[in-house]
Protein backbone atom coordinates (compact mmCIF):
# COMPACT_ATOMS: atom_id res chain seq x y z
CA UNK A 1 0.00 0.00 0.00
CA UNK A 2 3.07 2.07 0.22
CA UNK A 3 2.40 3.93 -3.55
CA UNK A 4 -1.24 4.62 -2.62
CA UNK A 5 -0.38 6.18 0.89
CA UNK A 6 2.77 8.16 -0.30
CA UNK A 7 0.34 10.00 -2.99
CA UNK A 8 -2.67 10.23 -1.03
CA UNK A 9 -1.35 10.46 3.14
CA UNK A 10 -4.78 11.18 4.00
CA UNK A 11 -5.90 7.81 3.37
CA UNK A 12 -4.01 6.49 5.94
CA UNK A 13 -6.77 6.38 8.69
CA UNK A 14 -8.54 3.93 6.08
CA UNK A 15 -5.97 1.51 5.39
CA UNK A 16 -7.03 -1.19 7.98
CA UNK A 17 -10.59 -1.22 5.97
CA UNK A 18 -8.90 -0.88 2.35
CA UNK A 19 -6.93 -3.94 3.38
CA UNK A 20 -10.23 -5.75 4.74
CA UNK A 21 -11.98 -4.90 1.20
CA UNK A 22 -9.03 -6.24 -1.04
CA UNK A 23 -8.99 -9.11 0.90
CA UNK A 24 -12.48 -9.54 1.03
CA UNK A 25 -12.72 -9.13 -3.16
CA UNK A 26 -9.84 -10.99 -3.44
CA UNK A 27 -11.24 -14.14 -1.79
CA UNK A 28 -14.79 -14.01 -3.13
CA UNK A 29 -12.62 -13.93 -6.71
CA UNK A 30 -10.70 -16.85 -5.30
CA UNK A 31 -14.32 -18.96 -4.92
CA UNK A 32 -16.07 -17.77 -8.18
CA UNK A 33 -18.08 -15.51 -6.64
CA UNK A 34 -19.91 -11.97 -8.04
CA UNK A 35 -18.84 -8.78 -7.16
CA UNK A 36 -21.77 -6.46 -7.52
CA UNK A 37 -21.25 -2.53 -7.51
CA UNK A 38 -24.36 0.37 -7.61
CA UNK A 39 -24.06 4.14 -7.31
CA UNK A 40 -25.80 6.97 -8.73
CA UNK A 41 -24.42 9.72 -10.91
CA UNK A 42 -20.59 9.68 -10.49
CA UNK A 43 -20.82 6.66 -8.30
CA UNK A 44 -22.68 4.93 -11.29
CA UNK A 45 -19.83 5.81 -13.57
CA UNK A 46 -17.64 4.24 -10.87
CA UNK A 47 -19.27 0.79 -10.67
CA UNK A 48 -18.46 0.68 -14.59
CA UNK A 49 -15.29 2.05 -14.23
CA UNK A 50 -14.66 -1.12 -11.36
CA UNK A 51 -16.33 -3.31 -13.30
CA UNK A 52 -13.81 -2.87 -16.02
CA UNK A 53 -10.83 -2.99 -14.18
CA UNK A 54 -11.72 -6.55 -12.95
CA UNK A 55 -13.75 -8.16 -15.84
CA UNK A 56 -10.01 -8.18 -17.79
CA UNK A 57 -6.81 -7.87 -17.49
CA UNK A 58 -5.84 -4.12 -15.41
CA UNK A 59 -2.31 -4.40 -15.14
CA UNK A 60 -1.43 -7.44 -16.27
CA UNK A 61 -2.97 -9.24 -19.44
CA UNK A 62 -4.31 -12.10 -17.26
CA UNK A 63 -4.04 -14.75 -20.03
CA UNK A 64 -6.07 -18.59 -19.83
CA UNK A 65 -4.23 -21.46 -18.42
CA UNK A 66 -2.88 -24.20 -20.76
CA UNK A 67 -5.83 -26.27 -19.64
CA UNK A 68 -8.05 -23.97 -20.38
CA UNK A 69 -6.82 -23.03 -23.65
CA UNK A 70 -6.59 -26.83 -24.46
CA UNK A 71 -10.33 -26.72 -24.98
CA UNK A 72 -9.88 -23.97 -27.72
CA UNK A 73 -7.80 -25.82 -29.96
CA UNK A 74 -8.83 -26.87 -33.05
CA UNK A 75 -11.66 -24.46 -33.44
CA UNK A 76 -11.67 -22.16 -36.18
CA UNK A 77 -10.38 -18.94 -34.28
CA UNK A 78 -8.56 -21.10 -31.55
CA UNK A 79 -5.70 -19.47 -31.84
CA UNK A 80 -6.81 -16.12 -31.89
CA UNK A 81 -9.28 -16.30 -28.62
CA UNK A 82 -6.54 -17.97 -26.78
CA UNK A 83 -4.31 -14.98 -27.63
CA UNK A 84 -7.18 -12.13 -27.11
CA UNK A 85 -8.89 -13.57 -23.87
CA UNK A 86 -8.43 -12.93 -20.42
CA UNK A 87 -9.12 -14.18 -17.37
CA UNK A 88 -11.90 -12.06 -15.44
CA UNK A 89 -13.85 -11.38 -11.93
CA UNK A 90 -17.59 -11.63 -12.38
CA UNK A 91 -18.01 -8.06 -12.02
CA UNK A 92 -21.16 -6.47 -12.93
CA UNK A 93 -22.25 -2.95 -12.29
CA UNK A 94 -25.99 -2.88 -11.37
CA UNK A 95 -26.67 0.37 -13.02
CA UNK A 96 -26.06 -0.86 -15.90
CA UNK A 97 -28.82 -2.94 -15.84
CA UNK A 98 -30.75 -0.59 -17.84
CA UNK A 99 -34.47 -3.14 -18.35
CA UNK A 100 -34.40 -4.29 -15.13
CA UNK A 101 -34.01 -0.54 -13.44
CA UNK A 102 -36.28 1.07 -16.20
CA UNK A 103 -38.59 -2.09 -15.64
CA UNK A 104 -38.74 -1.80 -11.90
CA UNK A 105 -38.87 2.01 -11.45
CA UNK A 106 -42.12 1.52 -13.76
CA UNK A 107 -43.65 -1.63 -12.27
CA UNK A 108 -42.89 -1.70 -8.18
CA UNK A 109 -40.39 1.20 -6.43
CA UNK A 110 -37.74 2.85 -8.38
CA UNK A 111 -35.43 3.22 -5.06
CA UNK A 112 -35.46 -0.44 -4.60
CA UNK A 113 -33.94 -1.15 -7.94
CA UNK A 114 -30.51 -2.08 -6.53
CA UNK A 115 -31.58 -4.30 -3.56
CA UNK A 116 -33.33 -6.31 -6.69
CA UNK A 117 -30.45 -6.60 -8.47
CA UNK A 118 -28.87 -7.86 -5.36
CA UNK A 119 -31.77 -9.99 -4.35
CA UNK A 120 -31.80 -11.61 -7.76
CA UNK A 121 -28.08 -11.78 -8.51
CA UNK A 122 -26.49 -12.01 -4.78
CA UNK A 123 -25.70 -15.77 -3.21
CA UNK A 124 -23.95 -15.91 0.25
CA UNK A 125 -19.55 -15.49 -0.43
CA UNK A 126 -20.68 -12.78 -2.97
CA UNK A 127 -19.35 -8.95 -2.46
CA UNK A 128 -21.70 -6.37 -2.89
CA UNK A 129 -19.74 -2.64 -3.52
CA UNK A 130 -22.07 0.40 -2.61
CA UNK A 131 -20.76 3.56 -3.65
CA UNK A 132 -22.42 7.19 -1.87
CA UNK A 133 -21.06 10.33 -1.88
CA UNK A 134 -23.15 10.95 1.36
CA UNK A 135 -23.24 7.24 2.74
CA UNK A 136 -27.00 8.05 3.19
CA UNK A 137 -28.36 7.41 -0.77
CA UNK A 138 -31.71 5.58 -0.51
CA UNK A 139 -31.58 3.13 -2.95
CA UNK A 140 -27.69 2.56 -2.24
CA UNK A 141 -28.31 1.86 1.46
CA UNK A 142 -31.54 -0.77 0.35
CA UNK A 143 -29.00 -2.82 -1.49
CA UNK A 144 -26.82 -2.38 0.98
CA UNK A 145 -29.41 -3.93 3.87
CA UNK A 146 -30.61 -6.29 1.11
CA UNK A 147 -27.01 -7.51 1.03
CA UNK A 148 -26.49 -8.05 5.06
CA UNK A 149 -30.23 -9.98 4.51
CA UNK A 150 -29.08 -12.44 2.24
CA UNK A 151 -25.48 -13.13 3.53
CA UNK A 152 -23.55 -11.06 0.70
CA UNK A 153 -20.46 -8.86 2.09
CA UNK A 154 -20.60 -5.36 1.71
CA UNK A 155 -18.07 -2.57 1.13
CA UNK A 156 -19.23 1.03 1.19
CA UNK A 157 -17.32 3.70 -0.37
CA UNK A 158 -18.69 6.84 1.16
CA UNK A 159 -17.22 10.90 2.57
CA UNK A 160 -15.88 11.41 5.73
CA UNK A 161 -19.26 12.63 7.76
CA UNK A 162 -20.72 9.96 9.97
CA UNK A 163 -23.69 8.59 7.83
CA UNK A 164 -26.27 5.65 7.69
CA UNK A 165 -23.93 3.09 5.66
CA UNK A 166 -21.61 3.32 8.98
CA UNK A 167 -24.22 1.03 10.84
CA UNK A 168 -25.52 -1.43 7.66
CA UNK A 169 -21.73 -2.12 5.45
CA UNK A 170 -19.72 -4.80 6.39
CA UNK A 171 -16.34 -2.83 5.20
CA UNK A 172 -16.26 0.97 5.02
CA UNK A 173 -13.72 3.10 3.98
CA UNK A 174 -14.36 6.81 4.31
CA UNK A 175 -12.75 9.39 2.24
CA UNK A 176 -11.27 12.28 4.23
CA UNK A 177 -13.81 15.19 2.57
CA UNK A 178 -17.68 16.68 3.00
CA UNK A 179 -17.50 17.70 -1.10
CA UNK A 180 -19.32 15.37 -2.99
CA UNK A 181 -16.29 15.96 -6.03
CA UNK A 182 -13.71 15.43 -3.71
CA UNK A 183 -14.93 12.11 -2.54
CA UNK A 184 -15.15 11.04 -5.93
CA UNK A 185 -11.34 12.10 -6.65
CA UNK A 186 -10.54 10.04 -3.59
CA UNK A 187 -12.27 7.06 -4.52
CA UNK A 188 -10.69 6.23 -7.98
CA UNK A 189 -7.55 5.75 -6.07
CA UNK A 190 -8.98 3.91 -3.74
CA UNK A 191 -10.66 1.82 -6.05
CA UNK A 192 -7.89 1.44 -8.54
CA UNK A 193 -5.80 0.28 -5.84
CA UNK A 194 -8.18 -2.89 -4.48
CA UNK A 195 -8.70 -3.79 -8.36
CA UNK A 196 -4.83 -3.80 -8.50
CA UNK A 197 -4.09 -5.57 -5.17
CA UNK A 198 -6.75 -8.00 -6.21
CA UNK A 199 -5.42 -9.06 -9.48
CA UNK A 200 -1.93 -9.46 -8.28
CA UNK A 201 -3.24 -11.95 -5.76
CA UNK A 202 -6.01 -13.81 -7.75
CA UNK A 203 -3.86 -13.97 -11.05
CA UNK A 204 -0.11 -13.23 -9.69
């Protein structure tokens, strides 16, 4: 962690619960499991942006084992899909989602659309990543209770203030600001950081 806490200091009082949220990714990776990420607005661009980062390769290319790539030889673009694919963490970024939110905000309560996605998707070793500015979003915070229902970890990204994901997240790491575009500067680090950490470990 020394790279992330030499350019950002101020994260320092979070490094116990960064560590707990890599390691928590990192084994739910390590079983097969789903990591499933909501936010609104920025946040919503963030669950992509995670998404990404552990779907394929981040900073390494991640490439399919020799077993693995046995079962690709011999087809007619063998070759080339053992060359182009990479090795991934089920990853997906319940914003994106866009018939089941558009569905549900039309058919039952559009601030419940993420604990569905959760309720639906979620199984017990599964991490769930809620990302709030404020730590108080509505719909954020459902998931986030839907999650601790069901037996699904749950990391919060939220600001510094004391707020209602404090008493329902499993892991919570706090970045050291009240702005709403200040949090959001300190969580890509934060974020790019676990998606690194967990890659090195899962994939070496």
């Amino acid at each position: 962690m020394t790279d992330l806490f030499k350019n950002y200091p101020e994260l320092l009082p979070s490094a116990s619960e960064i560590e707990k949220a890599v390691c928590a990714v990192t084994e739910c990776a390590l079983r097969g499991g789903k990591i499933l990420i909501c936010g609104n607005g920025g946040s919503s661009a963030d669950a992509e942006h995670i998404s990404g980062e552990l779907t394929k390769g981040f900073l390494s290319l991640r490439p399919m084992s020799g077993e693995v790539a046995d079962k690709f030889a011999g087809l007619p673009d063998g070759d080339r899909l053992i060359k182009s694919l990479q090795c991934g963490i089920q990853a997906i970024p319940l914003p994106s989602l866009t018939a089941l939110s558009t569905a549900y905000a039309n058919d039952a309560e559009p601030t419940v659309t993420f604990a569905q996605g959760v309720f639906t998707f979620g199984k017990p070793g599964d991490v769930l990543i809620g990302i709030s500015t404020s730590g108080n979003s509505e719909n954020v915070m459902l998931a986030l209770e839907t999650a601790r229902a069901i037996g699904v970890m749950s990391i919060a990204l939220v600001g510094g203030k004391r707020c209602r994901a404090d008493d329902i997240a499993d892991i919570v790491i706090k970045a050291p600001s009240d702005q709403t575009y200040r949090i959001q500067e300190y969580h890509l680090p934060i974020y790019h950081y676990i998606c690194a950490e967990v890659e090195k470990r899962v994939f070496g």
